[in-house]
C-alpha atoms as a PDB file:
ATOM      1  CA  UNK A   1     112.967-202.139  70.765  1.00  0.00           C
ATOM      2  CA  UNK A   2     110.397-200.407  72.502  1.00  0.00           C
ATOM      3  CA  UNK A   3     109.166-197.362  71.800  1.00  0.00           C
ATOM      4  CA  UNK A   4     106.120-195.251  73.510  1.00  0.00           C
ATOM      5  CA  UNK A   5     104.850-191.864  71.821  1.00  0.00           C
ATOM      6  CA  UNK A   6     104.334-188.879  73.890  1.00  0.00           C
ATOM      7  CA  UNK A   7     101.526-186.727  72.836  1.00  0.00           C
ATOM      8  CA  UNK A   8      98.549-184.805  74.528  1.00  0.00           C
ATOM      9  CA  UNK A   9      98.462-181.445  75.853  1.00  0.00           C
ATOM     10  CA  UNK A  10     100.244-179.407  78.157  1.00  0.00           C
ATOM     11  CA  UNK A  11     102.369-182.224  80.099  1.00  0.00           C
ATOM     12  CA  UNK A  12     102.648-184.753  76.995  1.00  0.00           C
ATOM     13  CA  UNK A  13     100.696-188.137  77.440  1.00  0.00           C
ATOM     14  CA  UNK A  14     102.697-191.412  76.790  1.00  0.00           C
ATOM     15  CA  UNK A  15     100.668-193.760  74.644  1.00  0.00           C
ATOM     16  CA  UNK A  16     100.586-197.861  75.503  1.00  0.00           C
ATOM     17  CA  UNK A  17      99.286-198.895  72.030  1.00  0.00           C
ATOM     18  CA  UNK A  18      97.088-196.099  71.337  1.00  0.00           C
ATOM     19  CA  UNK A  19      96.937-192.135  71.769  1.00  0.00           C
ATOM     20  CA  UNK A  20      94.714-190.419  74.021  1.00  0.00           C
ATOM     21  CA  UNK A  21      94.956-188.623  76.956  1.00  0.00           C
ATOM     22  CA  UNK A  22      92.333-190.344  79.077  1.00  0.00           C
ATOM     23  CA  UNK A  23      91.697-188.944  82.807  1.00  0.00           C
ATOM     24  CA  UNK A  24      89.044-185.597  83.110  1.00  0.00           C
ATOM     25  CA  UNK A  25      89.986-182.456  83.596  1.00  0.00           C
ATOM     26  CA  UNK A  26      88.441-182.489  87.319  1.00  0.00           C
ATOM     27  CA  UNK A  27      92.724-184.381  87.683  1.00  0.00           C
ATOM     28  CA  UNK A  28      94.506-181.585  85.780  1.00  0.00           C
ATOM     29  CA  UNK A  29      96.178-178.676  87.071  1.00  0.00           C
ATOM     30  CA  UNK A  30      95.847-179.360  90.916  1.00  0.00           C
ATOM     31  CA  UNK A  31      98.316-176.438  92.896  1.00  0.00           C
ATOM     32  CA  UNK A  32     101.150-178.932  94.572  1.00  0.00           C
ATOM     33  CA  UNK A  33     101.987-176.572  97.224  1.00  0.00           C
ATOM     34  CA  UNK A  34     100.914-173.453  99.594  1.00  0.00           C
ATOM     35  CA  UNK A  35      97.632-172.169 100.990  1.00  0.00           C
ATOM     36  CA  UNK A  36      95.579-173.950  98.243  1.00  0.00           C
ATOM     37  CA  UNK A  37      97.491-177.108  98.624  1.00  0.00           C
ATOM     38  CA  UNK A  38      96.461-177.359 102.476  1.00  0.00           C
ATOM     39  CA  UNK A  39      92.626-177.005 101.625  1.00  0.00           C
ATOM     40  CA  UNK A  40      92.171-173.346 102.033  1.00  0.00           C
ATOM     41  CA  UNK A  41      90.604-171.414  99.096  1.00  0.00           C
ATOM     42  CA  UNK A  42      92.480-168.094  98.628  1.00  0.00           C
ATOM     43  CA  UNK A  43      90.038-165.084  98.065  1.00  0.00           C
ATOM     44  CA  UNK A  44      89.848-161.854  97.214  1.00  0.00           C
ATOM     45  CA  UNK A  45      92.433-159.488  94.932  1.00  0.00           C
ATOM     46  CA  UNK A  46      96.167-160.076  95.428  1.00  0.00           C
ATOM     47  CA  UNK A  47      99.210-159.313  93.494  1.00  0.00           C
ATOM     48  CA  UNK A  48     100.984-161.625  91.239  1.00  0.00           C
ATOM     49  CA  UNK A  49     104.021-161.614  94.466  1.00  0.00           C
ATOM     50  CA  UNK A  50     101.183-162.647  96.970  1.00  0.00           C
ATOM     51  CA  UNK A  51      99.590-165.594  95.349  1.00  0.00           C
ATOM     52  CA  UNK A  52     102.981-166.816  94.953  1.00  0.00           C
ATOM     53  CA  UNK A  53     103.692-166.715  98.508  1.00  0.00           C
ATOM     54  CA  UNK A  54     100.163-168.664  99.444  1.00  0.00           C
ATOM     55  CA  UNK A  55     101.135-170.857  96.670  1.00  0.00           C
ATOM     56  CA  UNK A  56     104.722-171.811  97.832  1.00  0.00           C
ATOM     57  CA  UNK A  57     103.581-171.967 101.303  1.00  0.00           C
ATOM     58  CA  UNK A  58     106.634-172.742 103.451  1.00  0.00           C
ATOM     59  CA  UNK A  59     109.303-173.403 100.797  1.00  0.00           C
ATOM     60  CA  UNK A  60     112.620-172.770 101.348  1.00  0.00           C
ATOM     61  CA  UNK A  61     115.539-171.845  98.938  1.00  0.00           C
ATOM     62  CA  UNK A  62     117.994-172.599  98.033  1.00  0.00           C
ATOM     63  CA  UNK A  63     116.456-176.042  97.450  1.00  0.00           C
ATOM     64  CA  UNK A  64     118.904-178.637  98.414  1.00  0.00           C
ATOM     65  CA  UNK A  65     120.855-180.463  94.714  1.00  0.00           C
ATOM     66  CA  UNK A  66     120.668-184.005  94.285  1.00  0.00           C
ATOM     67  CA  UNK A  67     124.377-185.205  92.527  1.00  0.00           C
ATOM     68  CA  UNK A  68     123.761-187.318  89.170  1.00  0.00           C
ATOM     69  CA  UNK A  69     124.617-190.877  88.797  1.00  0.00           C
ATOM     70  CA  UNK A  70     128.886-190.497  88.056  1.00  0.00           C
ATOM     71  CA  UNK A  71     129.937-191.226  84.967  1.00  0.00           C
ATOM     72  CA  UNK A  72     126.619-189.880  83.341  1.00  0.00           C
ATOM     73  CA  UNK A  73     127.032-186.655  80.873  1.00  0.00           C
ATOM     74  CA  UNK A  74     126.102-183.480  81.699  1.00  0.00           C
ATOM     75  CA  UNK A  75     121.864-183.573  81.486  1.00  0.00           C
ATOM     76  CA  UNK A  76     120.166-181.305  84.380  1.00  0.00           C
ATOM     77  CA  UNK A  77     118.452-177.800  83.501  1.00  0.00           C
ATOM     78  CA  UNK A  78     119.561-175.639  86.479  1.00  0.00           C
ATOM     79  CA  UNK A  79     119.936-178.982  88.483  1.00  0.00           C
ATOM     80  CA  UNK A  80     116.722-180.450  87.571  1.00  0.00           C
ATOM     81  CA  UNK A  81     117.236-183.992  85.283  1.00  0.00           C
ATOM     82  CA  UNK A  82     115.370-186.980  84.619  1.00  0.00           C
ATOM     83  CA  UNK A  83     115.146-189.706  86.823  1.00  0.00           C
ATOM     84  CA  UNK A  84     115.288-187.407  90.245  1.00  0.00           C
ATOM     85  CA  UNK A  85     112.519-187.773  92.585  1.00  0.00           C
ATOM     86  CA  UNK A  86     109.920-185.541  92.171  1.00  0.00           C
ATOM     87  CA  UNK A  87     109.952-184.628  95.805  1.00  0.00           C
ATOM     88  CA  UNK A  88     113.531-183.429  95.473  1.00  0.00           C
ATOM     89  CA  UNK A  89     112.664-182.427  91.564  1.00  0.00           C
ATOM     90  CA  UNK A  90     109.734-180.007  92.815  1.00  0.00           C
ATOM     91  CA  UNK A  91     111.597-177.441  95.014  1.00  0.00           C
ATOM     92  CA  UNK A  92     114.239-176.647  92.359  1.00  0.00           C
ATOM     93  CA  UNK A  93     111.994-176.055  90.011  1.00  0.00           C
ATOM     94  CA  UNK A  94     110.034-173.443  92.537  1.00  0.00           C
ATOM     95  CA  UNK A  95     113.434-171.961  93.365  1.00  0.00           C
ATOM     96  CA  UNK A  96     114.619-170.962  90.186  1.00  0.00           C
ATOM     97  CA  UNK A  97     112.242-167.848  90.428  1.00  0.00           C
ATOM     98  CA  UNK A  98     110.473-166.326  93.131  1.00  0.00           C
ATOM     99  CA  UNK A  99     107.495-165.486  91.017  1.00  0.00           C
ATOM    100  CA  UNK A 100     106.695-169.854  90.101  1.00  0.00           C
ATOM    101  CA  UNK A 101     103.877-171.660  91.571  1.00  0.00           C
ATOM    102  CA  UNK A 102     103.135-175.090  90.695  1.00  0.00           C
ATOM    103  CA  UNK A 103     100.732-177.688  89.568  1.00  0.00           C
ATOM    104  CA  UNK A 104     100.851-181.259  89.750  1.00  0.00           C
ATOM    105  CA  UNK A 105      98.759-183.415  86.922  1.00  0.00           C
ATOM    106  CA  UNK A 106      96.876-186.755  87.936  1.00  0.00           C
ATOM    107  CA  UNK A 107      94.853-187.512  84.731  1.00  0.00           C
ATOM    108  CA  UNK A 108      96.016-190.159  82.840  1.00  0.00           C
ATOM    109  CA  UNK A 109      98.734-188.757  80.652  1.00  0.00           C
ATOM    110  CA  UNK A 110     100.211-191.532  79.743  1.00  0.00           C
ATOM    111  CA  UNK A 111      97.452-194.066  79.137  1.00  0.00           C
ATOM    112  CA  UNK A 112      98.394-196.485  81.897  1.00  0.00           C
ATOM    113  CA  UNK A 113      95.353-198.635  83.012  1.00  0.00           C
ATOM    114  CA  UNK A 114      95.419-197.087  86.376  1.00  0.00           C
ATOM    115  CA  UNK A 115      92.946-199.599  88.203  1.00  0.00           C
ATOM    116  CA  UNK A 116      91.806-196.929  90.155  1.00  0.00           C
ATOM    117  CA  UNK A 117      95.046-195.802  91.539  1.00  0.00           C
ATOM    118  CA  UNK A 118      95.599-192.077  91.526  1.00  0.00           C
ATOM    119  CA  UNK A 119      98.856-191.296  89.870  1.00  0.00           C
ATOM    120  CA  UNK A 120     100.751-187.808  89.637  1.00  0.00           C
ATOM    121  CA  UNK A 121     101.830-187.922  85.855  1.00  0.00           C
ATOM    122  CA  UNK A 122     102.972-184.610  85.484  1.00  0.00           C
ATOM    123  CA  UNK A 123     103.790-181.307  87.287  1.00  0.00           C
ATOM    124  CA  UNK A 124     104.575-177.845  85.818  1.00  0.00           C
ATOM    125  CA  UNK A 125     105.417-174.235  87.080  1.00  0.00           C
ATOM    126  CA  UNK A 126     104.762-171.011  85.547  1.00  0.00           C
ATOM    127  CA  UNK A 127     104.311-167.598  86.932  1.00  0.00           C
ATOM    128  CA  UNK A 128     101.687-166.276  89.443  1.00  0.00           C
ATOM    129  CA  UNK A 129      98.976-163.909  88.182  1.00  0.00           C
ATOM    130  CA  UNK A 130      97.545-161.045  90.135  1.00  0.00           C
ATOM    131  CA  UNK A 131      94.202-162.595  91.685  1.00  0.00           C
ATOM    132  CA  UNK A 132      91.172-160.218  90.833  1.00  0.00           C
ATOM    133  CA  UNK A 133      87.765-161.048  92.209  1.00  0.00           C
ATOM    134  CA  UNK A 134      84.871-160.781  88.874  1.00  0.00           C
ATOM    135  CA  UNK A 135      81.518-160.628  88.863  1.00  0.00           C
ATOM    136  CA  UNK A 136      79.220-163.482  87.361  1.00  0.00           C
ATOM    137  CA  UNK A 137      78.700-160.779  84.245  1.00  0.00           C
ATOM    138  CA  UNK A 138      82.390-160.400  83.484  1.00  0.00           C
ATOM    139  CA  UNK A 139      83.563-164.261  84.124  1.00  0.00           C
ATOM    140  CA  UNK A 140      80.637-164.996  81.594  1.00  0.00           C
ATOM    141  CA  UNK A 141      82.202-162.428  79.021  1.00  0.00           C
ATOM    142  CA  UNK A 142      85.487-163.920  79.399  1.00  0.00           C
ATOM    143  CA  UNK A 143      84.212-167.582  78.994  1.00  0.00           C
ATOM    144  CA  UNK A 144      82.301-165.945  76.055  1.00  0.00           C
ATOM    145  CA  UNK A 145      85.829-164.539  74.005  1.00  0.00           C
ATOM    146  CA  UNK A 146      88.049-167.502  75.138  1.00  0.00           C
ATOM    147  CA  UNK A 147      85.284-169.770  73.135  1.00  0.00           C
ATOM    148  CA  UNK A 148      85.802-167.092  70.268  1.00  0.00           C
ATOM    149  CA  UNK A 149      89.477-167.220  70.649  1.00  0.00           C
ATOM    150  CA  UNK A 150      88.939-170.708  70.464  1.00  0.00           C
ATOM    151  CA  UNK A 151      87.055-170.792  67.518  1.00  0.00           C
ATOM    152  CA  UNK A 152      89.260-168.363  65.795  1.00  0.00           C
ATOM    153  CA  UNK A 153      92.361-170.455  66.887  1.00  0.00           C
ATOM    154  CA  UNK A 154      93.980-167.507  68.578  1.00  0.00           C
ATOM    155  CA  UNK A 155      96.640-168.988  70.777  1.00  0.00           C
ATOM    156  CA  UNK A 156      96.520-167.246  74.023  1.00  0.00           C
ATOM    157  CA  UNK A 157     100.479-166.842  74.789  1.00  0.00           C
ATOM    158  CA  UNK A 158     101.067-168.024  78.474  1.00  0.00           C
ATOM    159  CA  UNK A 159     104.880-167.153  79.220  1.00  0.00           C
ATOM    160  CA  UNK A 160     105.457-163.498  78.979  1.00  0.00           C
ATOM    161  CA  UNK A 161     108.805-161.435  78.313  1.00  0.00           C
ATOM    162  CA  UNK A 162     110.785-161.724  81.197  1.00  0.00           C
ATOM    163  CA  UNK A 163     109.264-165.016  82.340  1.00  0.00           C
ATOM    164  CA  UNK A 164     109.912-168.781  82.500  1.00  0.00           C
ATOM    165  CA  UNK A 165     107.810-171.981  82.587  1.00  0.00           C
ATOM    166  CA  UNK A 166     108.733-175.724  83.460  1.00  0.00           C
ATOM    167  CA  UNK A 167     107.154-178.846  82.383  1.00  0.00           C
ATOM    168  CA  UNK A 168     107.943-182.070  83.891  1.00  0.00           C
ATOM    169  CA  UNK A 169     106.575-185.843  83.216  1.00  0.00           C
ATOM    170  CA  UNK A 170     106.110-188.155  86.000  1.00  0.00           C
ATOM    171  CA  UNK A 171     106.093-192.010  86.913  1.00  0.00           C
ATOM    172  CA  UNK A 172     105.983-194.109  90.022  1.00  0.00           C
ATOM    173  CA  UNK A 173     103.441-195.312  92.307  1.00  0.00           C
ATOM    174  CA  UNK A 174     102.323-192.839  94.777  1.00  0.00           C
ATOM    175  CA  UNK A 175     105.067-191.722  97.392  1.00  0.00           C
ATOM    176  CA  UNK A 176     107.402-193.128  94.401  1.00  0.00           C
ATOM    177  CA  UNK A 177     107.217-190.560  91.805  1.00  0.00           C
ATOM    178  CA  UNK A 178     110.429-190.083  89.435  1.00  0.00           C
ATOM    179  CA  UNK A 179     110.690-187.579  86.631  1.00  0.00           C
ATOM    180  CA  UNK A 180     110.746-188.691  83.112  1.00  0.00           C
ATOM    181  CA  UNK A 181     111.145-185.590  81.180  1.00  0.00           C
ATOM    182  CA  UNK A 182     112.295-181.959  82.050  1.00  0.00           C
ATOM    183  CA  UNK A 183     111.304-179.121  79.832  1.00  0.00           C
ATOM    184  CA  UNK A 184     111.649-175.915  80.641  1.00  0.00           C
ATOM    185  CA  UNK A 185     110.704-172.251  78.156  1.00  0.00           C
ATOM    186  CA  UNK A 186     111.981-168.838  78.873  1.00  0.00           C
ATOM    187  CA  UNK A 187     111.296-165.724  76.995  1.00  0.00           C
ATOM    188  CA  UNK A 188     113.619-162.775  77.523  1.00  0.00           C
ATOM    189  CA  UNK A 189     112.650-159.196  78.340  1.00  0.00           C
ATOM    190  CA  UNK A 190     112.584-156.549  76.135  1.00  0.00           C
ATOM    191  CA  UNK A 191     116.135-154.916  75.551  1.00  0.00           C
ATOM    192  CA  UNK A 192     117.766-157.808  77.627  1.00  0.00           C
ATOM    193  CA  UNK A 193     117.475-160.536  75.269  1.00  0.00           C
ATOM    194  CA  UNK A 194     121.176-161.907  75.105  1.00  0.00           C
ATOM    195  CA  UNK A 195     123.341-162.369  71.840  1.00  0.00           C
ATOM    196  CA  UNK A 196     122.278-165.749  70.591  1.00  0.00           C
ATOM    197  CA  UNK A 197     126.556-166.693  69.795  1.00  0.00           C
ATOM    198  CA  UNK A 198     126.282-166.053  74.101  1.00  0.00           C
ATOM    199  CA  UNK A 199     123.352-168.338  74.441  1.00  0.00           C
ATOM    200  CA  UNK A 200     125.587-170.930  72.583  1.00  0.00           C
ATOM    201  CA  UNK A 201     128.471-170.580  74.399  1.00  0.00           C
ATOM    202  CA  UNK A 202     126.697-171.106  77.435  1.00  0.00           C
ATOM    203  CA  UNK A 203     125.049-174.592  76.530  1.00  0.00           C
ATOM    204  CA  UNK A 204     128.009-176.078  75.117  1.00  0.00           C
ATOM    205  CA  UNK A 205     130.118-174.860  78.309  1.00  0.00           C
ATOM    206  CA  UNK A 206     127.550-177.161  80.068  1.00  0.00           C
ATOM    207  CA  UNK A 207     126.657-179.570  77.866  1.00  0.00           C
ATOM    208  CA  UNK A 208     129.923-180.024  75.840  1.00  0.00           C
ATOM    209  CA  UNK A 209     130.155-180.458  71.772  1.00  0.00           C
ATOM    210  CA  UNK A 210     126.401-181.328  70.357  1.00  0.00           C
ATOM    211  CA  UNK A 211     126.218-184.247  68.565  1.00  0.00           C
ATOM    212  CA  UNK A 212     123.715-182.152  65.852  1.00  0.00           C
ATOM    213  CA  UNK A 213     123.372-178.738  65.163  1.00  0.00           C
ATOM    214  CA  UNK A 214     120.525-177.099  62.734  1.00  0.00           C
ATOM    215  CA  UNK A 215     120.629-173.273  62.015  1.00  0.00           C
ATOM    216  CA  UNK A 216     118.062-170.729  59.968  1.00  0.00           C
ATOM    217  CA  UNK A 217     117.790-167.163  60.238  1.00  0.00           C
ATOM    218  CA  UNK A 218     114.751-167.734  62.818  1.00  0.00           C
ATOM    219  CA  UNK A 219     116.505-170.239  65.200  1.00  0.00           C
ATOM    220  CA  UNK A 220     119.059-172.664  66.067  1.00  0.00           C
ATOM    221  CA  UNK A 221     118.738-175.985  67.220  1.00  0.00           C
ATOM    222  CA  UNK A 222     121.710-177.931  69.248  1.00  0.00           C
ATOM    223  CA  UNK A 223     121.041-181.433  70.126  1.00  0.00           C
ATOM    224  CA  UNK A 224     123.139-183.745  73.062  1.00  0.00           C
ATOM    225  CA  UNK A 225     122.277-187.348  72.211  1.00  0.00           C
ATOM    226  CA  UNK A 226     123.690-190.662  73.770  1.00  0.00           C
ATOM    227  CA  UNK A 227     122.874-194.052  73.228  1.00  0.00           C
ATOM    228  CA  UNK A 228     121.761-196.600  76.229  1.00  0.00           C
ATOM    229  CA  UNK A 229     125.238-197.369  76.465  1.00  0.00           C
ATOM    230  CA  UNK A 230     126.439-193.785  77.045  1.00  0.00           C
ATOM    231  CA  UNK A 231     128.417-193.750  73.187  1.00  0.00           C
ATOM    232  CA  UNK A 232     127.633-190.295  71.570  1.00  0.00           C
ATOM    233  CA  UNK A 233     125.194-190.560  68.926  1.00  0.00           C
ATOM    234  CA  UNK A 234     127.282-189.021  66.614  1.00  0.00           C
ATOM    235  CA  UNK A 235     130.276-191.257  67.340  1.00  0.00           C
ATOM    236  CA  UNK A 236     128.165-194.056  65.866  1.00  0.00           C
ATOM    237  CA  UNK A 237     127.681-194.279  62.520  1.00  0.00           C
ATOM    238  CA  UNK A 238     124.298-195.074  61.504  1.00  0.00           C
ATOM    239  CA  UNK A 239     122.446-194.143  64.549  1.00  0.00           C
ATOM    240  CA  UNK A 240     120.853-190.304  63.805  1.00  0.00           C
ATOM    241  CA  UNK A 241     117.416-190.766  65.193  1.00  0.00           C
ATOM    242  CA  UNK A 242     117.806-190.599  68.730  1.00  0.00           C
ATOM    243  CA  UNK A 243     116.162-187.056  69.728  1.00  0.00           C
ATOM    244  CA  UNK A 244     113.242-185.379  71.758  1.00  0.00           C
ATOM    245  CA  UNK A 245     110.892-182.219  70.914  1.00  0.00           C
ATOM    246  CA  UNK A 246     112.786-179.287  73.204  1.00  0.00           C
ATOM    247  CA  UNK A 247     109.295-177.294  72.875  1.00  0.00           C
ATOM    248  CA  UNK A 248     107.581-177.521  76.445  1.00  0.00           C
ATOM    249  CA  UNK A 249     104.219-177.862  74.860  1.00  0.00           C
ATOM    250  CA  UNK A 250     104.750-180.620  72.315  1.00  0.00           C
ATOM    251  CA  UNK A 251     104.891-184.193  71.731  1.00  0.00           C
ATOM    252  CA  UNK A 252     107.918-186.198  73.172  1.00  0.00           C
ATOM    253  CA  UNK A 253     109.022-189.685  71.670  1.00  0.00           C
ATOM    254  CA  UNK A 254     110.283-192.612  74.595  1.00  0.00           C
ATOM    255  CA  UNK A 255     112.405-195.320  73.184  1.00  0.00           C
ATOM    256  CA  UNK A 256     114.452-197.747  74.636  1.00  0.00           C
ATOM    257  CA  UNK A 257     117.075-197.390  71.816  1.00  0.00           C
ATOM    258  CA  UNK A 258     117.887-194.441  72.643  1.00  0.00           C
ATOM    259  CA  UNK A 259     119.272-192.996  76.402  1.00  0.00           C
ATOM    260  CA  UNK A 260     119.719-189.143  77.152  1.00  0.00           C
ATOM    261  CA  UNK A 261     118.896-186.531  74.928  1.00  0.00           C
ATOM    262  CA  UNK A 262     119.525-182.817  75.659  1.00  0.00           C
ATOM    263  CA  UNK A 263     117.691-180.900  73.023  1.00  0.00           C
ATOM    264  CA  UNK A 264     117.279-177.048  72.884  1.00  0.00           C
ATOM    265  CA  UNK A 265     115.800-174.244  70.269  1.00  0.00           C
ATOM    266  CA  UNK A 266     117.332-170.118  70.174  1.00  0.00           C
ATOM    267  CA  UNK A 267     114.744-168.373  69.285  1.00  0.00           C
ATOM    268  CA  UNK A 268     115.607-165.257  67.252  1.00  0.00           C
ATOM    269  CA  UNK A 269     114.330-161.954  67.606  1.00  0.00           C
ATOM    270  CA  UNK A 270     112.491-160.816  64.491  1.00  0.00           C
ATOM    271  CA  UNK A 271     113.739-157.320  64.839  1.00  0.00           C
ATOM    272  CA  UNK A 272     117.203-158.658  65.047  1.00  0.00           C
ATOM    273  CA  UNK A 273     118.396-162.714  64.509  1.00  0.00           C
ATOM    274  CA  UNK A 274     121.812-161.985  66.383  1.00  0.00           C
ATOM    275  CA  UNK A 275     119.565-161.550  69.261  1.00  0.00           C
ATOM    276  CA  UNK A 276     118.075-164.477  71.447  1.00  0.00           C
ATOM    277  CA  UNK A 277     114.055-163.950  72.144  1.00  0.00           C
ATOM    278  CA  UNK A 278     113.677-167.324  73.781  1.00  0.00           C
ATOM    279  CA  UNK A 279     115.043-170.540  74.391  1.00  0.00           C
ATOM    280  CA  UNK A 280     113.129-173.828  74.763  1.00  0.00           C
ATOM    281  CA  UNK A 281     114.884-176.665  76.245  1.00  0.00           C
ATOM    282  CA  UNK A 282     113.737-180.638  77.043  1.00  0.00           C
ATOM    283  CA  UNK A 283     116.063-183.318  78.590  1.00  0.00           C
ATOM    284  CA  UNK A 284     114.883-187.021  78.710  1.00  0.00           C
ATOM    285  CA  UNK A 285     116.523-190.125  79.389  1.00  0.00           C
ATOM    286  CA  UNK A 286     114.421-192.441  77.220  1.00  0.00           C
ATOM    287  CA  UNK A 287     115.778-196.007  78.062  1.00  0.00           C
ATOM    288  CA  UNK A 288     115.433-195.085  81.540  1.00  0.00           C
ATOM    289  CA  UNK A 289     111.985-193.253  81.492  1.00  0.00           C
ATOM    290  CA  UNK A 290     110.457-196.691  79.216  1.00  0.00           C
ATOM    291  CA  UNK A 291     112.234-198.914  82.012  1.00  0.00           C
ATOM    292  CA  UNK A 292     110.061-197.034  85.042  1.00  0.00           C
ATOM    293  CA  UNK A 293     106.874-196.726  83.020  1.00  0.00           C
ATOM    294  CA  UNK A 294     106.924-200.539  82.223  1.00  0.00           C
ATOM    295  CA  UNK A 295     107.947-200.658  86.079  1.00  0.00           C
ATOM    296  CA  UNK A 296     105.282-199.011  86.993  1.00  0.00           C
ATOM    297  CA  UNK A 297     102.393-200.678  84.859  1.00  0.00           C
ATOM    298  CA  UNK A 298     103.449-203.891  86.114  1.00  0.00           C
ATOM    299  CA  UNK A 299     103.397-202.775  89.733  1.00  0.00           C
ATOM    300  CA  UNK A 300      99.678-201.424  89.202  1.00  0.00           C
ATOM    301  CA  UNK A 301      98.359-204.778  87.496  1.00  0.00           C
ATOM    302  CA  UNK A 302     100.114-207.245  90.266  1.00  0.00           C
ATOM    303  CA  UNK A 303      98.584-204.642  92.880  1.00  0.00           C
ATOM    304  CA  UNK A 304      95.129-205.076  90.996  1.00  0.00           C
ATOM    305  CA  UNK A 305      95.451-208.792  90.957  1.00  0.00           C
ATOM    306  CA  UNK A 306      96.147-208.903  95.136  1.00  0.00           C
ATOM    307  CA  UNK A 307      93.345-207.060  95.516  1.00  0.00           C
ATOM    308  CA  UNK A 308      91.232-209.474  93.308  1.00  0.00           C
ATOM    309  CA  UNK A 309      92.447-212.756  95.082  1.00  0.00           C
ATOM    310  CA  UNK A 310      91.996-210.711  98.415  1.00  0.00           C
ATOM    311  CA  UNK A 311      88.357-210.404  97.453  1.00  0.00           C
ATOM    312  CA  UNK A 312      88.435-213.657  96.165  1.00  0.00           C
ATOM    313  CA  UNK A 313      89.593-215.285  99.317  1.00  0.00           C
ATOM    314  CA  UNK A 314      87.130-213.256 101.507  1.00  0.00           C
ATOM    315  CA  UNK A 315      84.224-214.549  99.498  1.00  0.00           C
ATOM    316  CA  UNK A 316      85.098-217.953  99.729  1.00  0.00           C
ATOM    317  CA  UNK A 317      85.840-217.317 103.911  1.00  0.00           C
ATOM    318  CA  UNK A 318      82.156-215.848 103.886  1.00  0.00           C
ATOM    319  CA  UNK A 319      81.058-219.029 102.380  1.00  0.00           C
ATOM    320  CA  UNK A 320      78.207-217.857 100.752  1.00  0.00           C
ATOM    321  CA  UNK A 321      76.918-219.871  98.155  1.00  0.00           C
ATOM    322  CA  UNK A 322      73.673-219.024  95.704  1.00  0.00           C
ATOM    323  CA  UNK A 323      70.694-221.552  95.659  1.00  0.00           C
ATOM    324  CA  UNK A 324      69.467-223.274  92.952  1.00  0.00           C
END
């Protein structure tokens, strides 16, 4: 059995035999579409509506759907599931809200030795923020309290009421790249949160009967998990370990003994548990996503060893030989 631990920051990072993220944060957070995309630096104030549009560029919606394999459960969030392309992956995402821009992550996540090859290992979408021009006074005050918030460890909240935000892990070569992971978080808006027995209803309309349930006055979590063979986890006795971490933000687990898991948390309102305040939701197929990053290390080290016996073969064409 092989198993590969996800940890590190805000698209997970698969460990090969040790954690660490690796990569700088000169790869991280690079916009994957629109003005920015293109090489033209956006200036000046805009709303939150008009960096999204030089963001998404020349997107269209409704993206087109990509079917899933037959005979696999139901696994997609909003027709986004792991192993799609992220070409095809990318615009469904975008067109679940008007509002998302995206970002595309090329550090090394998941601890691949890279060989120099630039790889997209993650992508994520969140909502645009207005754009307002500071001076070189008030961008030094604001570096200045995020190192205090830092310091303090005051988490800075990043999806708002009435907004959503999607994480995805990636693999492949580039021009190749297939989603491991999908994670997505949305926090309702004030006086529409939804009864949580609704949110419920709704999942297990799409995702039938979980295989695990967990429930405490502050949330419920429902779990979909299937082993590499397709057999329910739960129809199996003996096998209870196959399961992901539904919270965008956290560390994921790959194993190859295990194949999809749909995992999700309700988030209660405080003020009132029968109410949902947010749902956080991951689906992974594990055997599959171990299969393409073993695929894909293999790729990069017999790509690294043609380019060795290419140099190899040129030296010894140049004939050039040191004297003794």
């Amino acid at each position: 059995m092989r198993a590969f631990p996800l940890m590190c920051g805000l698209l997970s990072a698969l460990t090969l035999g040790a954690s660490g993220c690796g990569g700088d944060t000169a790869n991280r957070e690079q916009p994957a579409s629109g003005a920015a995309a293109a090489g033209r630096t956006a200036s000046g104030n805009a709303t939150a509506e008009e960096v999204a549009e030089e963001q998404r560029g020349r997107l269209r919606c409704p993206a087109k759907t990509v079917a899933a394999p037959s005979g696999t459960p139901a696994h997609d969030i909003q027709g986004v599931r792991p192993g799609m392309r992220l070409a095809d992956a990318g615009p469904l995402v975008l067109c679940s809200h008007p509002l998302l821009v995206a970002t595309s992550d090329s550090s090394n996540r998941f601890n691949l030795e890279t060989h120099g090859v630039r790889l997209v290992q993650g992508y994520s979408a969140s909502f645009a923020r207005p754009r307002v021009e500071r001076s070189s006074k008030e961008i030094l005050a604001d570096m200045q309290q995020a190192a205090m918030d830092r310091g303090n460890n005051r988490v800075k909240r990043e999806v708002m009421p009435g907004e959503m935000a999607w994480t995805l892990g990636v693999m492949g070569m580039p021009g190749d790249e297939v989603v491991t992971d999908v994670a997505r978080e949305e926090w309702y808006a004030a006086g529409q949160e939804p009864a949580v027995s609704s949110v419920e209803e709704a999942l297990v309309t799409k995702y039938g009967t979980p295989t695990f349930t967990q429930r405490s006055d502050q949330q419920q979590l429902l779990r979909w998990a299937y082993l590499p063979s397709g057999a329910r986890v739960q129809d199996q006795p003996g096998y209870t370990t196959c399961s992901t971490n539904p919270f965008r933000n956290s560390p994921v687990n790959y194993t190859d003994a295990c194949g999809i898991v749909v995992e999700v948390v309700i988030q209660s309102l405080p003020s009132n548990p029968a109410l949902a305040q947010a749902t956080q939701l991951r689906s992974v197929n594990q055997v599959a996503a171990v299969a393409r990053i073993t695929a894909t290390a293999e790729q990069l080290q017999q790509r690294e060893l043609a380019r060795r016996n290419a140099q190899l073969n040129d030296a010894k064409k140049r004939g050039v030989a040191p004297t003794f």
